[in-house]
PDB file of N, CA and C in Angstrom:
ATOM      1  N   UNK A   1      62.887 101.086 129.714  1.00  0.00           N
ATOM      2  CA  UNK A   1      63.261 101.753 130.946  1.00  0.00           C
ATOM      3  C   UNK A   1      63.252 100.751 132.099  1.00  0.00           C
ATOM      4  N   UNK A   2      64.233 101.305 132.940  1.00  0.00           N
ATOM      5  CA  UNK A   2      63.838 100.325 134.275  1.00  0.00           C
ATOM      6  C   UNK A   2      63.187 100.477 135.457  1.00  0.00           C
ATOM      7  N   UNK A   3      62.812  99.757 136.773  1.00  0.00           N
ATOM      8  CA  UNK A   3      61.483  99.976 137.662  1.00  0.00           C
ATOM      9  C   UNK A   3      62.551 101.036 138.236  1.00  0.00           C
ATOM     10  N   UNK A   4      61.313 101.944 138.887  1.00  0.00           N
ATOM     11  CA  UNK A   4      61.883 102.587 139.804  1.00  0.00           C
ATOM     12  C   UNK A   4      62.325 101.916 140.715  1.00  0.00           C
ATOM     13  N   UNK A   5      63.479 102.405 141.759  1.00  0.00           N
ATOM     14  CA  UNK A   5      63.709 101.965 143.113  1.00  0.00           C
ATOM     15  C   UNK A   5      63.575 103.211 143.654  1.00  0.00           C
ATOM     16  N   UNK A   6      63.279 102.613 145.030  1.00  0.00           N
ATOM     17  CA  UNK A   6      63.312 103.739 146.081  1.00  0.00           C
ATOM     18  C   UNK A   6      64.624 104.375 146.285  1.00  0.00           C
ATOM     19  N   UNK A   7      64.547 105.977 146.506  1.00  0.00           N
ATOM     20  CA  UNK A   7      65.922 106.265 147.139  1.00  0.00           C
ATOM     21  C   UNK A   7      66.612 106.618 145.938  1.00  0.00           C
ATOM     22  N   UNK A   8      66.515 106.755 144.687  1.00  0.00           N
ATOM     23  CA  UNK A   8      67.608 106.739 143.638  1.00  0.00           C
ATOM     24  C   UNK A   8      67.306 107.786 142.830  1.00  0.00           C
ATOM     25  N   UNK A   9      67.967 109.092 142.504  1.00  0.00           N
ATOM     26  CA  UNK A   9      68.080 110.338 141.958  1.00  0.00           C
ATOM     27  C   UNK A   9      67.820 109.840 140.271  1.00  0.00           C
ATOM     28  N   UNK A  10      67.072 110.174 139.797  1.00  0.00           N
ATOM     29  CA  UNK A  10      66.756 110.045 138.078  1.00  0.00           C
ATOM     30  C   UNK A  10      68.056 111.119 137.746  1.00  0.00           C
ATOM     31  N   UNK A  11      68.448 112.156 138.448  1.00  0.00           N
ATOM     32  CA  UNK A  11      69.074 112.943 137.927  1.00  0.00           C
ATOM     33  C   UNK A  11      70.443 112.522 138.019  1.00  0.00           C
ATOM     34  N   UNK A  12      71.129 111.861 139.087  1.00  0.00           N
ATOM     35  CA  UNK A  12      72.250 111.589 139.162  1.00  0.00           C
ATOM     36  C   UNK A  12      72.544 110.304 138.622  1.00  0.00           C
ATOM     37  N   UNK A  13      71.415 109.670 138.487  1.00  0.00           N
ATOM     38  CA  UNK A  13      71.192 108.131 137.182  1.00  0.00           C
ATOM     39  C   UNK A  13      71.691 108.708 135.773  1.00  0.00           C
ATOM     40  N   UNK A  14      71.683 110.132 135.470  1.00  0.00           N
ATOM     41  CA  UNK A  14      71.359 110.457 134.247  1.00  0.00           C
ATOM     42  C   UNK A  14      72.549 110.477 133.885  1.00  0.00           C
ATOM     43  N   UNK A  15      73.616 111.057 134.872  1.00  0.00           N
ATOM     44  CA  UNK A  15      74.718 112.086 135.090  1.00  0.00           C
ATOM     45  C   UNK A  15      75.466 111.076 135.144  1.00  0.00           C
ATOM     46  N   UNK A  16      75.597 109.353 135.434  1.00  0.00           N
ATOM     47  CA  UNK A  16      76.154 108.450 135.943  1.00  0.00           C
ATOM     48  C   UNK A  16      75.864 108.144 134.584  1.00  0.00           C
ATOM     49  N   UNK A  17      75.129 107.939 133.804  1.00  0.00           N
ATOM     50  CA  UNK A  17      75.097 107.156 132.622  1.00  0.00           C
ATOM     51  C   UNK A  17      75.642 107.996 131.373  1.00  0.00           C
ATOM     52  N   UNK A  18      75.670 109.160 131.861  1.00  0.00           N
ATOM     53  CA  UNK A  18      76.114 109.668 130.355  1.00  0.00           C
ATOM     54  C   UNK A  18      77.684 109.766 130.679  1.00  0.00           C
ATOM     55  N   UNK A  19      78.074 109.781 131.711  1.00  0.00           N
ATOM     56  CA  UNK A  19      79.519 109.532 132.108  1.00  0.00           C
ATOM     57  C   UNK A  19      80.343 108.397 131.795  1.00  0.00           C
ATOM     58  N   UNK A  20      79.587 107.118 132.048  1.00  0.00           N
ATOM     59  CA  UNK A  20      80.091 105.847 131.359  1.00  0.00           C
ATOM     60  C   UNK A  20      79.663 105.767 129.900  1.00  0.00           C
ATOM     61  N   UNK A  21      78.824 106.682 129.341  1.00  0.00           N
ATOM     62  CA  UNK A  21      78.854 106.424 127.613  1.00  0.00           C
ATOM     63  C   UNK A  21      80.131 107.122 126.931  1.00  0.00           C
ATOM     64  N   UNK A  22      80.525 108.053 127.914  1.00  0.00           N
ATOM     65  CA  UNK A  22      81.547 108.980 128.004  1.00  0.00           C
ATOM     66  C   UNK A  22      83.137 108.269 128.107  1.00  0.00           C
ATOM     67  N   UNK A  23      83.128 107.220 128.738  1.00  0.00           N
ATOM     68  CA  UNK A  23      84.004 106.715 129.104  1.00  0.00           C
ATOM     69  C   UNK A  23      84.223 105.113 127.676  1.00  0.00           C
ATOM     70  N   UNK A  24      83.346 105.080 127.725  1.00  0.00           N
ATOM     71  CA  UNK A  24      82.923 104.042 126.223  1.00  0.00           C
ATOM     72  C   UNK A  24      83.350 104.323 125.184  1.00  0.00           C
ATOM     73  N   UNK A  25      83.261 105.737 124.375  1.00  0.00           N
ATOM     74  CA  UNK A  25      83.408 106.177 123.747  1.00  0.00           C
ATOM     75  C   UNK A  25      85.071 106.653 123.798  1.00  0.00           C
ATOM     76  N   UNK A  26      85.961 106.910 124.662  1.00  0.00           N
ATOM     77  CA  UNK A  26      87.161 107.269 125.071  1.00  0.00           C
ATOM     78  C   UNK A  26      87.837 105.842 124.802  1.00  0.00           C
ATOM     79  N   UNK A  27      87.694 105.189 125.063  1.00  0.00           N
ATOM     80  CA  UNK A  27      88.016 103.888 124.631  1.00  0.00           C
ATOM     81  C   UNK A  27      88.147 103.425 123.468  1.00  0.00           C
ATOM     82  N   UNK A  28      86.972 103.518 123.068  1.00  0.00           N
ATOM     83  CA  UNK A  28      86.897 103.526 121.305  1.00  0.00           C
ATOM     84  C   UNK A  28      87.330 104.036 120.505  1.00  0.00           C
ATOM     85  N   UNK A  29      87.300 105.357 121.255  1.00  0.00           N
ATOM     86  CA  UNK A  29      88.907 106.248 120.742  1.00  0.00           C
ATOM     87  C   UNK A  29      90.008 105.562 120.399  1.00  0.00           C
ATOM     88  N   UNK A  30      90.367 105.218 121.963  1.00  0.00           N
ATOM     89  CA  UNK A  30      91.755 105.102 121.696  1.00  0.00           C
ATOM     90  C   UNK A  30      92.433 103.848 121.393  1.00  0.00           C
ATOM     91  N   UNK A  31      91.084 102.539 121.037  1.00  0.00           N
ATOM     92  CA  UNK A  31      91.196 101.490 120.588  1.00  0.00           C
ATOM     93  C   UNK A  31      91.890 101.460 118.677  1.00  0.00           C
ATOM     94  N   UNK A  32      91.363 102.685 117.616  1.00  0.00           N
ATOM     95  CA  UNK A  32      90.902 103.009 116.904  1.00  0.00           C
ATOM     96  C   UNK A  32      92.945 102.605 115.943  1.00  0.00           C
ATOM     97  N   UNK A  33      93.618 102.954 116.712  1.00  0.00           N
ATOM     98  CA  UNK A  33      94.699 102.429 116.009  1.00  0.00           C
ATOM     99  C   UNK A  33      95.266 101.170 115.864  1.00  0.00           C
ATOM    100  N   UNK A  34      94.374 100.697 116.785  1.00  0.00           N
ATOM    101  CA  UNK A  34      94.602  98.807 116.591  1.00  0.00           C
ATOM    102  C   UNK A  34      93.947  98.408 115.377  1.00  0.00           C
ATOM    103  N   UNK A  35      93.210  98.751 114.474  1.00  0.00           N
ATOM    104  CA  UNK A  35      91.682  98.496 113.906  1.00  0.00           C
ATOM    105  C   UNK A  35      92.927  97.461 112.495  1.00  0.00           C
ATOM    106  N   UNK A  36      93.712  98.245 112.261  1.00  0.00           N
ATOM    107  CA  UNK A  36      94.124  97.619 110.402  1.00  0.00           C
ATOM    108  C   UNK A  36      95.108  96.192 111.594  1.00  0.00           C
ATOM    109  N   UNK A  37      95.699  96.351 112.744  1.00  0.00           N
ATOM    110  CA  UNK A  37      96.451  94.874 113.174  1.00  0.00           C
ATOM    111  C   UNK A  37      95.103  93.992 113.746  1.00  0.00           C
ATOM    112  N   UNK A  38      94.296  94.264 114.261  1.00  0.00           N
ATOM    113  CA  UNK A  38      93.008  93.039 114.252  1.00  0.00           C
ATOM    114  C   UNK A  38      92.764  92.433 113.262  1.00  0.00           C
ATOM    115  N   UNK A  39      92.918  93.553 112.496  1.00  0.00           N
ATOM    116  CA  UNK A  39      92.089  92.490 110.868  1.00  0.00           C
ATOM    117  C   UNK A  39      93.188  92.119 110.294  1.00  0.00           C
ATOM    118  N   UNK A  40      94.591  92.522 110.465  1.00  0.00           N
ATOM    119  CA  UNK A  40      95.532  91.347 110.048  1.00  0.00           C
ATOM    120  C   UNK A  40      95.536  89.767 110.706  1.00  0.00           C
ATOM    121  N   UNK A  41      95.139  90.037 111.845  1.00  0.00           N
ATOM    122  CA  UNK A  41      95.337  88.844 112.585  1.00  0.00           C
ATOM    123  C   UNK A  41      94.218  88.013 112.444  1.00  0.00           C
ATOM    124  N   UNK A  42      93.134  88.799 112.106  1.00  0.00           N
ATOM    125  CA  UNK A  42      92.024  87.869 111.702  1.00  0.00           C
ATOM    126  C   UNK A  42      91.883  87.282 110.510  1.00  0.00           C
ATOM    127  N   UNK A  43      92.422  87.923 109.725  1.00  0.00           N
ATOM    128  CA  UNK A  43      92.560  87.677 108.299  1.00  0.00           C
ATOM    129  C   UNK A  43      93.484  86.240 108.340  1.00  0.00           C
ATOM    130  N   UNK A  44      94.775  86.253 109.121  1.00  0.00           N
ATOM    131  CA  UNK A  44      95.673  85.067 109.088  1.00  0.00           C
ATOM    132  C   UNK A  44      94.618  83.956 110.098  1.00  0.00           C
ATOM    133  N   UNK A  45      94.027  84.063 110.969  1.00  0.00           N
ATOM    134  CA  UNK A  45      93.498  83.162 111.355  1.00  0.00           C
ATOM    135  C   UNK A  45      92.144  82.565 110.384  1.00  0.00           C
ATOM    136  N   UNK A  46      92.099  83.538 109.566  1.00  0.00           N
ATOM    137  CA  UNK A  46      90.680  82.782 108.818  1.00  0.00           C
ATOM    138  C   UNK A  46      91.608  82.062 107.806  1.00  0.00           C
ATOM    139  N   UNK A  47      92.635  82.506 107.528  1.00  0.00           N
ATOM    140  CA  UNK A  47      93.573  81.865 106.551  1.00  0.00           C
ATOM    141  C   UNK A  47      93.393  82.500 104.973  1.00  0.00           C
ATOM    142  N   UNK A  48      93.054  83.205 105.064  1.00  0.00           N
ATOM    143  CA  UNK A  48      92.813  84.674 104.197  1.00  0.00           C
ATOM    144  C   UNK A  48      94.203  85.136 103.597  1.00  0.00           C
ATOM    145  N   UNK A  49      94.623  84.822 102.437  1.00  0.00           N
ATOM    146  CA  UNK A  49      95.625  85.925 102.094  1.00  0.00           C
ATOM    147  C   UNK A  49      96.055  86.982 102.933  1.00  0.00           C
ATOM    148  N   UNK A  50      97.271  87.148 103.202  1.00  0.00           N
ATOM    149  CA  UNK A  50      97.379  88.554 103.818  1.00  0.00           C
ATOM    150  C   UNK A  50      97.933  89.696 103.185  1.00  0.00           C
ATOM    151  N   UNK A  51      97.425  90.639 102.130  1.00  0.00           N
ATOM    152  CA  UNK A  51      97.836  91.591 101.521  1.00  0.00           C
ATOM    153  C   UNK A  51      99.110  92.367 101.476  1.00  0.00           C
ATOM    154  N   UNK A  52     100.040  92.242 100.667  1.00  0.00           N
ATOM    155  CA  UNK A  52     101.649  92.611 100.583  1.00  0.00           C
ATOM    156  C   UNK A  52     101.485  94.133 101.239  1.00  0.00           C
ATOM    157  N   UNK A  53     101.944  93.886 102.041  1.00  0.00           N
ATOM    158  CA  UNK A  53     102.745  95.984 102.555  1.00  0.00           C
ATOM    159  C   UNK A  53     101.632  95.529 104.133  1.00  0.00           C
ATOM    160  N   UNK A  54     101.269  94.212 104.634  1.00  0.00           N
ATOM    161  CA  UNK A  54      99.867  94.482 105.589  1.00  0.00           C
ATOM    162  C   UNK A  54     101.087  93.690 106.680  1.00  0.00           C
ATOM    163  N   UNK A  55     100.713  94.712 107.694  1.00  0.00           N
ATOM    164  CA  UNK A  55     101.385  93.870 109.157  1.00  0.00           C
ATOM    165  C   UNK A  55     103.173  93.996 109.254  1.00  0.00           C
ATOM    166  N   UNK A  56     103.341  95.645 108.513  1.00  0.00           N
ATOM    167  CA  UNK A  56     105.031  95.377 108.431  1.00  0.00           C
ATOM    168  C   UNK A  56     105.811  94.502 107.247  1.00  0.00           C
ATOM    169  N   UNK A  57     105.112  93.996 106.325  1.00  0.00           N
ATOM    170  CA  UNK A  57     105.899  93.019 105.555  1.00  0.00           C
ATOM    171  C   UNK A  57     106.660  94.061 104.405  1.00  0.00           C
TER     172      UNK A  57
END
């Protein structure tokens, strides 16, 4: 946990943080269709075979 400061609502700390886990997670969402072209591209940069039917071929 962190120090208290003066002046600062625990409650609206709470409401502020579960909003950006909120917003984290929305992301991750919508990151979620990139997932099989990352690992093509990582795969060619490790120099990895790249599996027939992978990346459009």
């Amino acid at each position: 946990m962190s120090a208290r400061v003066g002046g600062r609502n625990p409650v609206i700390s709470w409401v502020v943080g579960l909003l950006c886990v909120g917003v984290i997670v929305a992301l991750l969402w919508l990151s979620l269709p990139a997932g099989p072209g990352v690992v093509t591209v990582l795969m060619h940069m490790l120099g990895a075979p790249v599996p027939p039917g992978a990346a459009g071929q």
